[in-house]
PDB file of N, CA and C in Angstrom:
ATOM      1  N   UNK A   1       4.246 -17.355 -14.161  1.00  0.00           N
ATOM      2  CA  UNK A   1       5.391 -16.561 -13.755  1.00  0.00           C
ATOM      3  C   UNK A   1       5.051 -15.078 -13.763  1.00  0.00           C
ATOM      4  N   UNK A   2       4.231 -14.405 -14.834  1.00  0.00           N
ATOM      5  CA  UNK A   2       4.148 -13.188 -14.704  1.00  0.00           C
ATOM      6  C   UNK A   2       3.004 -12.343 -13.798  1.00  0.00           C
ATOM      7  N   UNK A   3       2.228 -14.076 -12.855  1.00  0.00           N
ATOM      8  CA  UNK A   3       1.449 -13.413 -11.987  1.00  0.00           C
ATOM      9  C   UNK A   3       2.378 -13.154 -10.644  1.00  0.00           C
ATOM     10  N   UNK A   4       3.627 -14.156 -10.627  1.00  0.00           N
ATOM     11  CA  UNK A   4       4.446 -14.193  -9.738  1.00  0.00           C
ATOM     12  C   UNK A   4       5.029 -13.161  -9.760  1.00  0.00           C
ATOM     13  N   UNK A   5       5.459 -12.367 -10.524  1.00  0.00           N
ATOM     14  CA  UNK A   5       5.932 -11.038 -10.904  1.00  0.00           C
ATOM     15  C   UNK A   5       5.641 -10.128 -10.317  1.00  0.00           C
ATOM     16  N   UNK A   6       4.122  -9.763 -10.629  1.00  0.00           N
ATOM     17  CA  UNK A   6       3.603  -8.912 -10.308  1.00  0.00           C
ATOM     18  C   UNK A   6       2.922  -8.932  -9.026  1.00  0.00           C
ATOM     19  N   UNK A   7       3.195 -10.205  -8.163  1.00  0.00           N
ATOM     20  CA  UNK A   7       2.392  -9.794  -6.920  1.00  0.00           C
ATOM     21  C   UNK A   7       3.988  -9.591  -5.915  1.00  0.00           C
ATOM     22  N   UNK A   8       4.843 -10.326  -6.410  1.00  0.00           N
ATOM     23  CA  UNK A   8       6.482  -9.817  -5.805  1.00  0.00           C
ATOM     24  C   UNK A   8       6.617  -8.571  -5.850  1.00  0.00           C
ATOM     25  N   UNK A   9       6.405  -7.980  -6.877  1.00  0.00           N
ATOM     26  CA  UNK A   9       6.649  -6.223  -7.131  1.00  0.00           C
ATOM     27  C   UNK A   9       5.612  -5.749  -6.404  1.00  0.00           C
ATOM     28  N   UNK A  10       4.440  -5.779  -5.970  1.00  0.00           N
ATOM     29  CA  UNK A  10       3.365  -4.934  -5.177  1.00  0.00           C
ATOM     30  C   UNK A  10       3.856  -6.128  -3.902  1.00  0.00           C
ATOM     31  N   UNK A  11       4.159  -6.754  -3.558  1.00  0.00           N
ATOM     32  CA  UNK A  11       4.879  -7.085  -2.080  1.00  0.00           C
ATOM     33  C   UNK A  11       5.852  -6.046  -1.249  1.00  0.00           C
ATOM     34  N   UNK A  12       7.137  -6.141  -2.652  1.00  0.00           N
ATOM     35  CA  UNK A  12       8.391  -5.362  -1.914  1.00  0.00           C
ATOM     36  C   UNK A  12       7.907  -4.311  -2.402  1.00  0.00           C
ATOM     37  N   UNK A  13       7.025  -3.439  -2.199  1.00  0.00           N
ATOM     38  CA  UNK A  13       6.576  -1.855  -2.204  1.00  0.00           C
ATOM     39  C   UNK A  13       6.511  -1.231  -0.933  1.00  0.00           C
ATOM     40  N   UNK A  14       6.003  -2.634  -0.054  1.00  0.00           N
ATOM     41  CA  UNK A  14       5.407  -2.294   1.528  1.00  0.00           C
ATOM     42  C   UNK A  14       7.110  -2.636   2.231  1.00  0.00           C
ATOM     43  N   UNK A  15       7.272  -1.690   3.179  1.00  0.00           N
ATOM     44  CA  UNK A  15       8.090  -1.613   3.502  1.00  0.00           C
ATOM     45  C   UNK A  15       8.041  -2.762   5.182  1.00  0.00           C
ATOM     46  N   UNK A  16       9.234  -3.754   5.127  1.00  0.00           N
ATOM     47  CA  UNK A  16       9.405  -4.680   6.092  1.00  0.00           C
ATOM     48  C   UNK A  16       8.837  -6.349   5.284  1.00  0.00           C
ATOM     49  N   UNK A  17       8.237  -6.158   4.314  1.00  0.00           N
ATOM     50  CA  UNK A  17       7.907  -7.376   3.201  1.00  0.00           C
ATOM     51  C   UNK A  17       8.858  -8.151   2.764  1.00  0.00           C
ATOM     52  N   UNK A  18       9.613  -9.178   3.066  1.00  0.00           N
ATOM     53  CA  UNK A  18      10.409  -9.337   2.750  1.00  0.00           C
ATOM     54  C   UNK A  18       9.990 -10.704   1.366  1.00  0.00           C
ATOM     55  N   UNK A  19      11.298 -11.132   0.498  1.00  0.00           N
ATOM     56  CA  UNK A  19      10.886 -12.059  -0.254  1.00  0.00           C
ATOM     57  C   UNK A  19       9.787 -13.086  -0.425  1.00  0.00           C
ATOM     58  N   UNK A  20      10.144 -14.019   1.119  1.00  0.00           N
ATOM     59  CA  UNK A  20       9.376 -14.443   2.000  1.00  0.00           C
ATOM     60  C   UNK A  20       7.452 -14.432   1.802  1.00  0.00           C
ATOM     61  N   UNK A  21       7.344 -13.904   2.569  1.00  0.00           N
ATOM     62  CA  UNK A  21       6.157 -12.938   2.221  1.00  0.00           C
ATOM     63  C   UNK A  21       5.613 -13.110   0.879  1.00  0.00           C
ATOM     64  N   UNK A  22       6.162 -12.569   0.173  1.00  0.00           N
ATOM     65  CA  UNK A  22       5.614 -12.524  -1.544  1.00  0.00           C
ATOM     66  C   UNK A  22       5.881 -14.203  -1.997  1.00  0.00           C
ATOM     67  N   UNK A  23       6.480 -14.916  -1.474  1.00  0.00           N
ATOM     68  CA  UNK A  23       6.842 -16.363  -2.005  1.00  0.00           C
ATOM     69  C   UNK A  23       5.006 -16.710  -1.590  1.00  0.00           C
ATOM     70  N   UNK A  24       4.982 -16.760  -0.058  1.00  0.00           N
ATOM     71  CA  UNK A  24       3.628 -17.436   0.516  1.00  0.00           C
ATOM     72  C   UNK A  24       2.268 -16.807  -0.361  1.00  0.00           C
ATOM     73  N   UNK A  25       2.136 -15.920  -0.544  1.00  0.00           N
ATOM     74  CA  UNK A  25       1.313 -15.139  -1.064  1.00  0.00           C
ATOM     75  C   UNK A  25       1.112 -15.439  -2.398  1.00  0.00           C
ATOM     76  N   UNK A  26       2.456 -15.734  -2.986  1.00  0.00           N
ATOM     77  CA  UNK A  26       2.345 -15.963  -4.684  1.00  0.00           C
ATOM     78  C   UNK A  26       1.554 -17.201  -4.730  1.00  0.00           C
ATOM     79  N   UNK A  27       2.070 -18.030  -4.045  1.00  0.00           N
ATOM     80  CA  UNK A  27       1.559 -19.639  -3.646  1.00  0.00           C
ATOM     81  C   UNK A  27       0.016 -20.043  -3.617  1.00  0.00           C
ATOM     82  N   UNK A  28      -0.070 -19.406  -2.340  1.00  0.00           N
ATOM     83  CA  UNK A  28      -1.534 -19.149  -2.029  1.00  0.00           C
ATOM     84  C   UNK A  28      -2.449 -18.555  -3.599  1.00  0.00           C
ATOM     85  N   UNK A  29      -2.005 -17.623  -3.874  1.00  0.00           N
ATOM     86  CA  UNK A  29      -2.720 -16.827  -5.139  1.00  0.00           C
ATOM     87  C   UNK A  29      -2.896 -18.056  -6.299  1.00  0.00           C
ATOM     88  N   UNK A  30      -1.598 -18.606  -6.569  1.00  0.00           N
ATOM     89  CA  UNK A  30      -1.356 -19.545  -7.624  1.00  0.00           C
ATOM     90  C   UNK A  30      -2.398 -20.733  -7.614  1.00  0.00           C
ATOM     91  N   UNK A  31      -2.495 -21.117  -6.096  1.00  0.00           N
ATOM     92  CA  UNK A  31      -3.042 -22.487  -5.876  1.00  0.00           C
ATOM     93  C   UNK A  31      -4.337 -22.200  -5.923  1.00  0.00           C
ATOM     94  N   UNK A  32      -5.004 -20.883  -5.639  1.00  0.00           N
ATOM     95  CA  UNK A  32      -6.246 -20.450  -5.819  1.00  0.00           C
ATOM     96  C   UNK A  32      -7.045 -20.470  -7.101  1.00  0.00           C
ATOM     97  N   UNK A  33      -6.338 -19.823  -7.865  1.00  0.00           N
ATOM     98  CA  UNK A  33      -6.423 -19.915  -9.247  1.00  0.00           C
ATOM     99  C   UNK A  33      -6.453 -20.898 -10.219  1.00  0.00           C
ATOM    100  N   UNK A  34      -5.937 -21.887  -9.438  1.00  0.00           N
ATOM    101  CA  UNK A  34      -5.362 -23.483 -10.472  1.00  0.00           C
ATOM    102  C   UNK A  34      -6.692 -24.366 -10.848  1.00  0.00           C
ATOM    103  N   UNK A  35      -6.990 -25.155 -11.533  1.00  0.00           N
ATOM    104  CA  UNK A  35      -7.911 -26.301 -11.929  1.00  0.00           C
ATOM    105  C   UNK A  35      -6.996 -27.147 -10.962  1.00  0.00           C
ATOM    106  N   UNK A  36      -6.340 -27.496 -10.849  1.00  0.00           N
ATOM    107  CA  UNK A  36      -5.819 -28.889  -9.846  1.00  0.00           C
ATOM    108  C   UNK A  36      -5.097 -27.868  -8.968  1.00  0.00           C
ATOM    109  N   UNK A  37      -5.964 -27.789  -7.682  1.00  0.00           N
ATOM    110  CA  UNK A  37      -5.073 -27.278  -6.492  1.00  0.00           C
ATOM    111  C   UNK A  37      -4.459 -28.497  -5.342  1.00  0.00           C
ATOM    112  N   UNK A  38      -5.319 -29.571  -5.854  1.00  0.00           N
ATOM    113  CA  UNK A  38      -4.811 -31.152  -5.164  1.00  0.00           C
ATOM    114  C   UNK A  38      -3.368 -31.326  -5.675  1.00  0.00           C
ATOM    115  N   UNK A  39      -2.928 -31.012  -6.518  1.00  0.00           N
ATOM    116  CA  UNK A  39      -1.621 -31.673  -7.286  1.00  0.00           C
ATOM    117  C   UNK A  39      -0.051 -30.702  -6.815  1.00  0.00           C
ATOM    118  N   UNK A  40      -0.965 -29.474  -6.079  1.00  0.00           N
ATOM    119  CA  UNK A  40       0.085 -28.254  -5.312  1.00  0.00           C
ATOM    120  C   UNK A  40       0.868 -29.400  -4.322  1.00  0.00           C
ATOM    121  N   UNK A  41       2.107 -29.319  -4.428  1.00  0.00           N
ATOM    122  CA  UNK A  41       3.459 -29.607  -3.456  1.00  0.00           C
ATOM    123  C   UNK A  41       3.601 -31.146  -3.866  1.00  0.00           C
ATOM    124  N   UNK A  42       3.194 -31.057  -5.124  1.00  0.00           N
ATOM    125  CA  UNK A  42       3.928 -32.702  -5.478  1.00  0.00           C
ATOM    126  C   UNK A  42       5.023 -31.691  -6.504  1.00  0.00           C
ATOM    127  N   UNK A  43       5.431 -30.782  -6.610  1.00  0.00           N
ATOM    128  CA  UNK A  43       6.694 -30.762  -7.580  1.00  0.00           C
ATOM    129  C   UNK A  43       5.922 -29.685  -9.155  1.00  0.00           C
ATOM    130  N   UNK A  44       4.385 -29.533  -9.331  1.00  0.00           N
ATOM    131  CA  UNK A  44       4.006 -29.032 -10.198  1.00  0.00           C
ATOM    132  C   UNK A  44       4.604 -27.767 -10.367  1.00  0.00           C
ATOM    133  N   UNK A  45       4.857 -27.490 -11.695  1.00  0.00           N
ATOM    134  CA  UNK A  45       5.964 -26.429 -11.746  1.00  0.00           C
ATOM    135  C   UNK A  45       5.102 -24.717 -11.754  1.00  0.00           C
ATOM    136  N   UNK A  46       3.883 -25.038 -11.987  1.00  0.00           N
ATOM    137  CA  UNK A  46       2.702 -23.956 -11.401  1.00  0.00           C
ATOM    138  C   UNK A  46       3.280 -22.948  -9.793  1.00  0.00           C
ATOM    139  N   UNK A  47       3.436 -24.599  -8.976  1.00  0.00           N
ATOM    140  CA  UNK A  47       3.692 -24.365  -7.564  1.00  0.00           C
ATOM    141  C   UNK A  47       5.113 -23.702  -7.239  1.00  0.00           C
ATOM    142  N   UNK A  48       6.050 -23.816  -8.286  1.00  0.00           N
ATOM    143  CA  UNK A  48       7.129 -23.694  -7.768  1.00  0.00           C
ATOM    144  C   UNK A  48       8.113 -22.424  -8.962  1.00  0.00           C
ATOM    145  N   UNK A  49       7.566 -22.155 -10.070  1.00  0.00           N
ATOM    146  CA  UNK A  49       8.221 -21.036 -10.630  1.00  0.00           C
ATOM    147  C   UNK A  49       7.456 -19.680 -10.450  1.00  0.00           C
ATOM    148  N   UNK A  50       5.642 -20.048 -10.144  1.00  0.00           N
ATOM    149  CA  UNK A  50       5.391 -18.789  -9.303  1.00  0.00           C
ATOM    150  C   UNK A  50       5.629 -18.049  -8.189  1.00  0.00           C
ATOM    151  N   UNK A  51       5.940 -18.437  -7.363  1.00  0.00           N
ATOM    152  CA  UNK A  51       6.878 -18.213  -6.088  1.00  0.00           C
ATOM    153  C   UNK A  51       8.394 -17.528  -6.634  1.00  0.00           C
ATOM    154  N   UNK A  52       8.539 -19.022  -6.728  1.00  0.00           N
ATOM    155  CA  UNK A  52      10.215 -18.122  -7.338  1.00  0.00           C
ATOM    156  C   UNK A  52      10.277 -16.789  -8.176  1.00  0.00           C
ATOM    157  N   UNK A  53       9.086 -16.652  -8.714  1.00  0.00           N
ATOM    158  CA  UNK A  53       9.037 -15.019  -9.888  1.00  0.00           C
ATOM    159  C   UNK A  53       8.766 -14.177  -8.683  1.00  0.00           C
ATOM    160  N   UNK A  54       8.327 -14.798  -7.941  1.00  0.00           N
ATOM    161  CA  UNK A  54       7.761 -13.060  -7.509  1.00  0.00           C
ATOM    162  C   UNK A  54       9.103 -13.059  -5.831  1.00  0.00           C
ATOM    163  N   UNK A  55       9.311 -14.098  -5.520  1.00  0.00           N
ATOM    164  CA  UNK A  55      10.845 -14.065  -4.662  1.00  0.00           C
ATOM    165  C   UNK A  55      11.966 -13.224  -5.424  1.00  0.00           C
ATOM    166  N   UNK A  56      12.016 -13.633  -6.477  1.00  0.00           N
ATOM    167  CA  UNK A  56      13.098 -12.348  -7.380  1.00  0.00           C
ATOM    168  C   UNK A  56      12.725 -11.356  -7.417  1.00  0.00           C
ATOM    169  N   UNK A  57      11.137 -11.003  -8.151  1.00  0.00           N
ATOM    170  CA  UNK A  57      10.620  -9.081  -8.105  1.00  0.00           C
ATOM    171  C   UNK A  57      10.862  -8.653  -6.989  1.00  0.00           C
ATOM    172  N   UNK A  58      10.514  -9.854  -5.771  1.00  0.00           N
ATOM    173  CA  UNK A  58      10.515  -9.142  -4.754  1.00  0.00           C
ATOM    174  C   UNK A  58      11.649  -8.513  -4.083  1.00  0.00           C
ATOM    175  N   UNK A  59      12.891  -8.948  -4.512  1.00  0.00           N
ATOM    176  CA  UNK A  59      14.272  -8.548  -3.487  1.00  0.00           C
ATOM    177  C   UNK A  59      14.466  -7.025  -4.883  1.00  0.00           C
ATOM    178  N   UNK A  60      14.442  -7.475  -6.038  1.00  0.00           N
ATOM    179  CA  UNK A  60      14.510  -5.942  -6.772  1.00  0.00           C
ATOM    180  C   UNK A  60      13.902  -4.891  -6.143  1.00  0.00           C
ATOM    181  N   UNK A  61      12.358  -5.108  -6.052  1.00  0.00           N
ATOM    182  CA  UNK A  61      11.661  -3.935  -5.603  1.00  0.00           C
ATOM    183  C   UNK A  61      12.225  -3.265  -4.028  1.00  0.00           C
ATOM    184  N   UNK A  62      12.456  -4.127  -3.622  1.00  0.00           N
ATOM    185  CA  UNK A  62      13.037  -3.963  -1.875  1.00  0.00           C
ATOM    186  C   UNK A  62      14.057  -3.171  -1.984  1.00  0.00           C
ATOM    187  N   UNK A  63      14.658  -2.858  -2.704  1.00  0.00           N
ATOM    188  CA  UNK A  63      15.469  -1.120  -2.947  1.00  0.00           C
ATOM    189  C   UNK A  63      14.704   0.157  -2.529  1.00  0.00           C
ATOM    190  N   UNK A  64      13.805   0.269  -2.956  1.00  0.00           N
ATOM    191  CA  UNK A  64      12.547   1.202  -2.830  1.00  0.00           C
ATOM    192  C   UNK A  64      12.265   2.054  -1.478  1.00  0.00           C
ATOM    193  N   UNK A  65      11.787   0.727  -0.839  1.00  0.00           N
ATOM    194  CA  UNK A  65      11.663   1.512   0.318  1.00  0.00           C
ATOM    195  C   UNK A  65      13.147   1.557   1.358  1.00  0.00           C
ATOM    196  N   UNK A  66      14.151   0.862   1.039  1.00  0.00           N
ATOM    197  CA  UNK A  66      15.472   0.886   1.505  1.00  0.00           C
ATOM    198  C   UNK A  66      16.099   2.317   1.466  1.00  0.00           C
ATOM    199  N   UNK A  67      15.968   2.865   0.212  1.00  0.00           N
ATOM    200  CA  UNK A  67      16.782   3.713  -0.280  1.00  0.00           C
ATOM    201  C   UNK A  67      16.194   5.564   0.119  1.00  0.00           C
ATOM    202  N   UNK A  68      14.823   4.638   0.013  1.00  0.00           N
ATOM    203  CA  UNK A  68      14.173   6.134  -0.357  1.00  0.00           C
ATOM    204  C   UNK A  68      13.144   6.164   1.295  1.00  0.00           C
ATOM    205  N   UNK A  69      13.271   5.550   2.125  1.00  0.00           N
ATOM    206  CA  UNK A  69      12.864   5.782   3.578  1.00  0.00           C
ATOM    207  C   UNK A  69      13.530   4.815   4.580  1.00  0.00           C
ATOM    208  N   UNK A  70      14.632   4.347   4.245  1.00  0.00           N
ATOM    209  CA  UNK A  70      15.446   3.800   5.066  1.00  0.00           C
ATOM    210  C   UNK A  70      15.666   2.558   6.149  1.00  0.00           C
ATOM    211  N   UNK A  71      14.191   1.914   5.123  1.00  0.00           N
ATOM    212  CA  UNK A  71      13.281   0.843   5.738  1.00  0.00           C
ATOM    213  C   UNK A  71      13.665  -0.770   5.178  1.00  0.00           C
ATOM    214  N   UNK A  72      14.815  -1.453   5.340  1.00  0.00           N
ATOM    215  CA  UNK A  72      15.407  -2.680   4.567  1.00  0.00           C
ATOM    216  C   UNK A  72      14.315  -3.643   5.029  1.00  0.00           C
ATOM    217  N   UNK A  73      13.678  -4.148   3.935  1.00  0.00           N
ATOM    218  CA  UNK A  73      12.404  -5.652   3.534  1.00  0.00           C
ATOM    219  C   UNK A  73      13.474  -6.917   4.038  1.00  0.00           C
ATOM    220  N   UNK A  74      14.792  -6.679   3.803  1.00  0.00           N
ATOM    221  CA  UNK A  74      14.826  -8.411   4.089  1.00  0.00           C
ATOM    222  C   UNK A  74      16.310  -8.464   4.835  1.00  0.00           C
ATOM    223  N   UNK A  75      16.974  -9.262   4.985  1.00  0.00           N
ATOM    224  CA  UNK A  75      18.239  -9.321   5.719  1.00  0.00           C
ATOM    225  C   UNK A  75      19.450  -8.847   4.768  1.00  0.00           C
ATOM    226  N   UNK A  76      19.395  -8.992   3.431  1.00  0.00           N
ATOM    227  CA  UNK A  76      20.304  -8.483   2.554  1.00  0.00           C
ATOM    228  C   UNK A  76      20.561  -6.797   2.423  1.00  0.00           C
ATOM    229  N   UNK A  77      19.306  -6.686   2.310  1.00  0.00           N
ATOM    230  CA  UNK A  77      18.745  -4.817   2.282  1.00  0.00           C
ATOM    231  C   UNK A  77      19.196  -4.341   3.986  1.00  0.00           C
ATOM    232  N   UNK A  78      19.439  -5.245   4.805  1.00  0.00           N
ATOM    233  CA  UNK A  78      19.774  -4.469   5.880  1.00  0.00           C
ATOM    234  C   UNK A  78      21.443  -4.480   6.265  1.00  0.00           C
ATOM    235  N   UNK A  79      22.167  -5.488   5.062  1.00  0.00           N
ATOM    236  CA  UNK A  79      23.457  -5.372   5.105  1.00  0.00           C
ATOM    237  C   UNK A  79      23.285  -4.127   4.049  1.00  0.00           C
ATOM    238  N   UNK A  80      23.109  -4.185   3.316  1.00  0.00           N
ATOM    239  CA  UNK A  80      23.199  -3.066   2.036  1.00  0.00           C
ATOM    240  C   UNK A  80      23.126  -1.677   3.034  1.00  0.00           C
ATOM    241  N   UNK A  81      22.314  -1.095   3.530  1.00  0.00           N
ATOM    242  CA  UNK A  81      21.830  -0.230   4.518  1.00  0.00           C
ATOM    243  C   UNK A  81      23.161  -0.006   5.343  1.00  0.00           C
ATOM    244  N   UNK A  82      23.827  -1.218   6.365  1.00  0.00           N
ATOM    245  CA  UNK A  82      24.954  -0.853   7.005  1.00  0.00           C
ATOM    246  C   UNK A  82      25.990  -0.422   6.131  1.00  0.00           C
ATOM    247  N   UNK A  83      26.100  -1.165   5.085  1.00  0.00           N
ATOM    248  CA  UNK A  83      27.458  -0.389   4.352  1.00  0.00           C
ATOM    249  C   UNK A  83      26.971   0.635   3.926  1.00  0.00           C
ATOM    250  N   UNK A  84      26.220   1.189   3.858  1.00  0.00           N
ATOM    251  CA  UNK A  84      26.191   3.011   2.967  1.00  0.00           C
ATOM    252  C   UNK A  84      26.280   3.315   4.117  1.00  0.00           C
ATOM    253  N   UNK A  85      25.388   3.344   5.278  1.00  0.00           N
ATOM    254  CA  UNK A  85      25.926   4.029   6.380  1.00  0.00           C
ATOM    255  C   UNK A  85      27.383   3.716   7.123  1.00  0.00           C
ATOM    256  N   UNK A  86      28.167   2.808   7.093  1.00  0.00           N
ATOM    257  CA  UNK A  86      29.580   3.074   7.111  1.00  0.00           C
ATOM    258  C   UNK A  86      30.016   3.871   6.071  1.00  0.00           C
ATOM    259  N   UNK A  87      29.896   3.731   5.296  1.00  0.00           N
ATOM    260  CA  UNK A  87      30.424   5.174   4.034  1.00  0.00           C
ATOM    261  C   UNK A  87      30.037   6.768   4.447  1.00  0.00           C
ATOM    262  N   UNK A  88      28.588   7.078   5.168  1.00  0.00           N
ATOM    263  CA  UNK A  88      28.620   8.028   5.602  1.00  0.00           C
ATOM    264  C   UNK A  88      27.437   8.399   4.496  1.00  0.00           C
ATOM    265  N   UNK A  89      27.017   7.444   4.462  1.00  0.00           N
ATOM    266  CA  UNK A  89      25.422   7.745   3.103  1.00  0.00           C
ATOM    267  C   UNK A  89      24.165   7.240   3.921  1.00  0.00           C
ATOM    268  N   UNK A  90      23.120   7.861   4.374  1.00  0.00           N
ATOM    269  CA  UNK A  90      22.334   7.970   5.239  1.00  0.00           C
ATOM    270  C   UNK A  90      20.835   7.838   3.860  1.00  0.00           C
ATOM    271  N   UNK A  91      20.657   6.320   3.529  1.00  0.00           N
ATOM    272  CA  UNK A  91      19.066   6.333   3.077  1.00  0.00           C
ATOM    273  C   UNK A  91      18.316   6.934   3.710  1.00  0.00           C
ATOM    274  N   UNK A  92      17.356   7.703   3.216  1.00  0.00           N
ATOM    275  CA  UNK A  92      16.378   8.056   3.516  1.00  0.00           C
ATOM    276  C   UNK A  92      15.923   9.006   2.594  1.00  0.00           C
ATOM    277  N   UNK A  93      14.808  10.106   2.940  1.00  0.00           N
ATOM    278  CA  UNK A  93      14.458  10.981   2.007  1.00  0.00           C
ATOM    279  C   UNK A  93      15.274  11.916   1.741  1.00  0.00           C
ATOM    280  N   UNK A  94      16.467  12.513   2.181  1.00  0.00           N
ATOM    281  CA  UNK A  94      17.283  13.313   1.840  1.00  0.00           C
ATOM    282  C   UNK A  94      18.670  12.825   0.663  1.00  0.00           C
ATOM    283  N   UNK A  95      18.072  11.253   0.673  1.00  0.00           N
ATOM    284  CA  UNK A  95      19.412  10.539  -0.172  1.00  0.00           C
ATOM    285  C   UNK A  95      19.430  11.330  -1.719  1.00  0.00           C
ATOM    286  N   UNK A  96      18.089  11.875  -2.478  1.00  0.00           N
ATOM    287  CA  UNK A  96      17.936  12.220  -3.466  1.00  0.00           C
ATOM    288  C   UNK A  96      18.757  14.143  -3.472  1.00  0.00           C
ATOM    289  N   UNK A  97      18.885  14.152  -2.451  1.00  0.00           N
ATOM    290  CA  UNK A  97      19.253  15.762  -2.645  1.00  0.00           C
ATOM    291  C   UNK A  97      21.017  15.522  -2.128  1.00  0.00           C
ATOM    292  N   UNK A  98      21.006  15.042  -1.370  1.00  0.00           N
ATOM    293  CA  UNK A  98      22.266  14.486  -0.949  1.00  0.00           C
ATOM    294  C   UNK A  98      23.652  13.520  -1.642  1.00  0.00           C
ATOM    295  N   UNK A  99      22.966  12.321  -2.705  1.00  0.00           N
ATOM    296  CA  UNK A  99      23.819  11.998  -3.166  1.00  0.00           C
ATOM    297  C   UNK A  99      23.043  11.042  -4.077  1.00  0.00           C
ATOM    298  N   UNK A 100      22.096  12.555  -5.093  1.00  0.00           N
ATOM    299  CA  UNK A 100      21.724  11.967  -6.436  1.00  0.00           C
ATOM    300  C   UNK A 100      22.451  10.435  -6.941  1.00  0.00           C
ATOM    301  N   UNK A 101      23.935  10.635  -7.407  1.00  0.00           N
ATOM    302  CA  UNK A 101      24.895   9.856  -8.309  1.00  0.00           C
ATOM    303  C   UNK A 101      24.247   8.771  -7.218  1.00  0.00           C
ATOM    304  N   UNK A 102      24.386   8.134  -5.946  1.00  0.00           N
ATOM    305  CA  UNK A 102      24.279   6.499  -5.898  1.00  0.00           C
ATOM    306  C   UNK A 102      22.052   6.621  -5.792  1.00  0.00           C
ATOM    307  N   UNK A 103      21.688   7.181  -5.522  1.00  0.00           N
ATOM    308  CA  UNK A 103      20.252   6.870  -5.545  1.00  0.00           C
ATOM    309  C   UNK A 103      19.423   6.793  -6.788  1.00  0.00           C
ATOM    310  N   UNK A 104      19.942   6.999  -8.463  1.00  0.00           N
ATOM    311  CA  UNK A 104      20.179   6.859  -9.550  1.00  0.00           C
ATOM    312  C   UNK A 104      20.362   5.823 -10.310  1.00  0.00           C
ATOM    313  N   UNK A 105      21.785   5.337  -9.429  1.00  0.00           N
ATOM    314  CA  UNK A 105      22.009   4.516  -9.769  1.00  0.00           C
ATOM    315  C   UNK A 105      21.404   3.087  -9.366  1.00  0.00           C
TER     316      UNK A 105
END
């Protein structure tokens, strides 16, 4: 799990990466690494909570480049994106001078 972690978090860094992405990748990495890579997609939980760790880092990190260059990683981050811009809050690099209080938060 905590290799799943960490390749989710250096996934959603790159901007347009979506969960996705870091799931296949975790996989691939995982199954590489394994003593039994024959036993991948019968259900081994190797195969299936590494993925899932780094599918979660990955939608956290996907704020990042959302917020701070205006670039949404996955379909959620690009609803997130329309509602600030219906509010009249424009991600990008000016969000930090513009409206510290939500880019903070």
């Amino acid at each position: 799990m905590l290799r799943g972690t960490i390749i989710g978090s250096l996934c959603s860094l790159i901007p347009g990466t979506g969960p996705t992405i870091a799931s296949f990748i975790s996989y691939a990495a995982e199954k590489k690494v394994s003593m039994t890579p024959e036993k991948f997609g019968t259900g081994m939980i190797e195969g299936v909570a590494c993925p899932e760790a780094s599918t979660h880092s990955s939608v956290q990190g996907d704020f990042i480049p959302t917020m701070s260059l205006g670039i949404p990683g996955d379909a959620v981050m690009a609803l997130i994106l329309g509602a600030l811009m219906i509010q009249g809050i424009v991600p990008g690099p000016q969000l930090i001078k513009e409206h510290p209080d939500i880019f903070w938060v």
